[in-house]
N, C-alpha and C. Protein backbone atom coordinates (compact mmCIF):
# COMPACT_ATOMS: atom_id res chain seq x y z
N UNK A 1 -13.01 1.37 20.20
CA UNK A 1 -11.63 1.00 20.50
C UNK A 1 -11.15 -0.18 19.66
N UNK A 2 -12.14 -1.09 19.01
CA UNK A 2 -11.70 -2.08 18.27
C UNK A 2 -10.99 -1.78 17.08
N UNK A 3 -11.13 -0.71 16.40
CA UNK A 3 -10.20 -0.02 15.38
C UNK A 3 -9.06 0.51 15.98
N UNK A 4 -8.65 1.03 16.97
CA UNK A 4 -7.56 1.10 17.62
C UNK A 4 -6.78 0.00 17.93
N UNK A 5 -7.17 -1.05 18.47
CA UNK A 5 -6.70 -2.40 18.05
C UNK A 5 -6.43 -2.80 17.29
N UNK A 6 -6.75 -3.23 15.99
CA UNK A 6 -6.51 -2.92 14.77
C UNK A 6 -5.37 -2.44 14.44
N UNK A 7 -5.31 -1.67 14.50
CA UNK A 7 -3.73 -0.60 14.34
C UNK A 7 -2.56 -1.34 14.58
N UNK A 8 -2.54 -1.40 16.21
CA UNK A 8 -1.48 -1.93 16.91
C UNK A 8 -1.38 -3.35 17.11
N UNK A 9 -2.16 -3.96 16.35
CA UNK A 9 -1.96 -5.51 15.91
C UNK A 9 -0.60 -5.67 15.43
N UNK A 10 0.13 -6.93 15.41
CA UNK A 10 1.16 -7.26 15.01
C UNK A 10 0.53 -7.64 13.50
N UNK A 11 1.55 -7.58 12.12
CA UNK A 11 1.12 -8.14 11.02
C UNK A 11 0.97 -9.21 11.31
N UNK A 12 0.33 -10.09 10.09
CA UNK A 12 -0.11 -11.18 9.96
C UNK A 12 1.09 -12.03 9.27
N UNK A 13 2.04 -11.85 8.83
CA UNK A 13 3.14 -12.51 7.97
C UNK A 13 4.45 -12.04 9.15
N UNK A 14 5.23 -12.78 9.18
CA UNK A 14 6.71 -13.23 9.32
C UNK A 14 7.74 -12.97 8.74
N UNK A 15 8.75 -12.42 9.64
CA UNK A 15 10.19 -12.03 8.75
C UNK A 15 10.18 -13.60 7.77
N UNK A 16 10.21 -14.50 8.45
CA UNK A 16 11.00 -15.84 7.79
C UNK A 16 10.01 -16.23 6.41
N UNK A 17 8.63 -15.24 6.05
CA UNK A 17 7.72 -15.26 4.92
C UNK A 17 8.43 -14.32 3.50
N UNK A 18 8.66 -13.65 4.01
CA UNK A 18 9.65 -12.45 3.48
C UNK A 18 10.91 -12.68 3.19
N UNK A 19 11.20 -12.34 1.73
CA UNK A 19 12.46 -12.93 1.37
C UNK A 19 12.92 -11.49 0.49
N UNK A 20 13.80 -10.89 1.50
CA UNK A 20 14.13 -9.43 1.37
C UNK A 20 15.35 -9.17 -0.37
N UNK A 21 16.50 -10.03 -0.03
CA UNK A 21 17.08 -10.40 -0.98
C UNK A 21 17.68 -11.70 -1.21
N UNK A 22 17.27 -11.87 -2.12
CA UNK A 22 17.45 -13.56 -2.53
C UNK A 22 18.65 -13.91 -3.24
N UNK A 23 19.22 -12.88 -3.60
CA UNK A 23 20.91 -13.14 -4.53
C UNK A 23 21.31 -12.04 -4.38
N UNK A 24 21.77 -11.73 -2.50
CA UNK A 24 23.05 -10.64 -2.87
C UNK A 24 24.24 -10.74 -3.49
N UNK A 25 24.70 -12.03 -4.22
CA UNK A 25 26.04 -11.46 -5.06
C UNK A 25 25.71 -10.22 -6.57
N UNK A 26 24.15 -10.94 -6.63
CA UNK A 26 24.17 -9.43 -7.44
C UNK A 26 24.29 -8.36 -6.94
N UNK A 27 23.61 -7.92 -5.81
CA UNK A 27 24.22 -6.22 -5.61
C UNK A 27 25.59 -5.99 -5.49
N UNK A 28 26.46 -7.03 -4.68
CA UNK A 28 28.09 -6.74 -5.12
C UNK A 28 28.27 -6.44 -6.04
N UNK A 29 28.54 -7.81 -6.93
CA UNK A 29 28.87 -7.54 -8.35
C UNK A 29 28.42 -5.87 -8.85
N UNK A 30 27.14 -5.48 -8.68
CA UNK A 30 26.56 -4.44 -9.47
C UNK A 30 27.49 -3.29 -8.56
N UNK A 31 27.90 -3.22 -7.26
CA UNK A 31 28.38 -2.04 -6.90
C UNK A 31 29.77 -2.40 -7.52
N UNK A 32 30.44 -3.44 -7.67
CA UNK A 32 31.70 -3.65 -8.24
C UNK A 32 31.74 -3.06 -9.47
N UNK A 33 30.82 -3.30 -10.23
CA UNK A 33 31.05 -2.85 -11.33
C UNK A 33 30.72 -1.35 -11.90
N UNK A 34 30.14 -0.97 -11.12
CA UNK A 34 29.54 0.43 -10.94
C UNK A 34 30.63 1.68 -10.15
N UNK A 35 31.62 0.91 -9.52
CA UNK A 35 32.54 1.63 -8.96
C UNK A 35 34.18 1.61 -9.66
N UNK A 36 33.89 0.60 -10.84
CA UNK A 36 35.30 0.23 -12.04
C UNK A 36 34.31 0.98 -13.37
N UNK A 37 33.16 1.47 -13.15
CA UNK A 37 32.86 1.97 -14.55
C UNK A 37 33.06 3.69 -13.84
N UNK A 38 32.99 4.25 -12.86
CA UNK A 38 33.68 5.56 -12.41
C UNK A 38 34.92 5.64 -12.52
N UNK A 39 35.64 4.96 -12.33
CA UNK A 39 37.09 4.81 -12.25
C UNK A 39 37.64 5.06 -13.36
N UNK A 40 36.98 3.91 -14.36
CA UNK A 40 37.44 4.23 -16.20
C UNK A 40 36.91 5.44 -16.19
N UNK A 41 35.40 6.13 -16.09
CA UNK A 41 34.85 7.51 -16.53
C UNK A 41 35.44 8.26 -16.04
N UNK A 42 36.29 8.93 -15.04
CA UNK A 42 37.32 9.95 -14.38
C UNK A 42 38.25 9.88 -15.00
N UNK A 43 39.14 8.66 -15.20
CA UNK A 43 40.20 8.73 -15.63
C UNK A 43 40.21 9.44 -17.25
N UNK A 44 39.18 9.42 -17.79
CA UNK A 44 39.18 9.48 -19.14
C UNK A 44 39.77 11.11 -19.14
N UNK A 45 39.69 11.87 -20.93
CA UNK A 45 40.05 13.23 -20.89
C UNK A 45 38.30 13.51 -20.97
N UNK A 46 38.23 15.05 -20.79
CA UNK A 46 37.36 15.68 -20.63
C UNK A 46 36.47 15.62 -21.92
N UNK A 47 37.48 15.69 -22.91
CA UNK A 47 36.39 15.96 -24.47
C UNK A 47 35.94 14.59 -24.46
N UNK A 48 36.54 12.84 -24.30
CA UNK A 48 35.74 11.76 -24.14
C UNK A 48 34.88 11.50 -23.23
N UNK A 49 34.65 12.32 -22.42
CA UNK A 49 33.76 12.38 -21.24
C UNK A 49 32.59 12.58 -21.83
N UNK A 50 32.56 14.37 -22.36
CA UNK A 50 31.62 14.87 -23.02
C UNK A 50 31.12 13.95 -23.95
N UNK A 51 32.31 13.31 -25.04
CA UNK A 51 31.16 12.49 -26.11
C UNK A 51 30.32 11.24 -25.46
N UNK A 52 31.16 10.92 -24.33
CA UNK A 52 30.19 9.48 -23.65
C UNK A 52 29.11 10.05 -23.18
N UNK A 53 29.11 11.45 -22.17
CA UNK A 53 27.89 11.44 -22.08
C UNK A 53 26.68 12.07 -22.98
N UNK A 54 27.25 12.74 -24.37
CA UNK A 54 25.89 12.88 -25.18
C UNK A 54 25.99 11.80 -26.00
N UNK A 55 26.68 10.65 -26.01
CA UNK A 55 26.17 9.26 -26.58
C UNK A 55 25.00 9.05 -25.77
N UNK A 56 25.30 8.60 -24.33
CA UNK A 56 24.51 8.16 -23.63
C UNK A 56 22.99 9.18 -23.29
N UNK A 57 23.64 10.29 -23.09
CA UNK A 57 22.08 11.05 -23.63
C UNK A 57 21.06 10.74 -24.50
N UNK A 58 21.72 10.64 -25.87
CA UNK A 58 21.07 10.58 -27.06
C UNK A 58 20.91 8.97 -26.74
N UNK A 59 21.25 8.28 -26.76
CA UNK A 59 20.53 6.77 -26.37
C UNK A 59 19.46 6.71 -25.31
N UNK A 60 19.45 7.19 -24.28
CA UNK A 60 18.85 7.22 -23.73
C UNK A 60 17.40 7.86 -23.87
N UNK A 61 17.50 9.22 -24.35
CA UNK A 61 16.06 10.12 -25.48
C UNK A 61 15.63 8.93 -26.48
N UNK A 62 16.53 8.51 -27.31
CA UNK A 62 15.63 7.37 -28.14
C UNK A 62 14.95 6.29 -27.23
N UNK A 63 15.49 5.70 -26.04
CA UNK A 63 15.14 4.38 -25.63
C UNK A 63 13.48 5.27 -25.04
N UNK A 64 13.53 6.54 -24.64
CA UNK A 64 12.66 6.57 -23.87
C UNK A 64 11.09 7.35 -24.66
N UNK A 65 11.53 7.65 -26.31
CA UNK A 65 10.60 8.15 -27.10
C UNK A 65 10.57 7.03 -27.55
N UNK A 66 10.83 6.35 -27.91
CA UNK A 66 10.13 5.02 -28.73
C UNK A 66 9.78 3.61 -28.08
C-alpha cells in the first residue's frame, strides 16, 4: 500500500514555486498582432495572397533544409 500512497501524495512544489507566465503583455501583444496580420491577409486580392503564401512557403522549405 505504500506505493499507493505515493500516488496520492500531494507534490512536493507550490503554485507560488511555479511561475506559469512571467510577461503576459507578450501574449497580448502577440494575439494583437496576429489578429492585424489576418486582417491585412483577407483584405488583400487573391493573386497577392497566393504570392505571400508561396513566398512564405519557399522561406520556410529553405529555413527548414538548411
Amino acid at each position: 500500500t505504500s506505493g499507493h500512497e505515493a500516488l496520492l501524495a500531494p507534490p512536493t512544489s507550490t503554485w507560488s514555486d511555479i511561475n506559469i507566465c512571467t510577461h503576459p503583455e507578450v501574449m497580448v501583444l502577440s494575439v494583437v498582432v496576429a489578429m492585424v496580420t489576418c486582417t491585412v491577409f483577407l483584405r488583400l486580392s487573391c493573386v497577392l495572397q497566393l504570392v505571400f503564401l508561396l513566398l512564405a512557403a519557399v522561406l520556410y522549405t529553405y529555413v527548414i533544409e538548411t
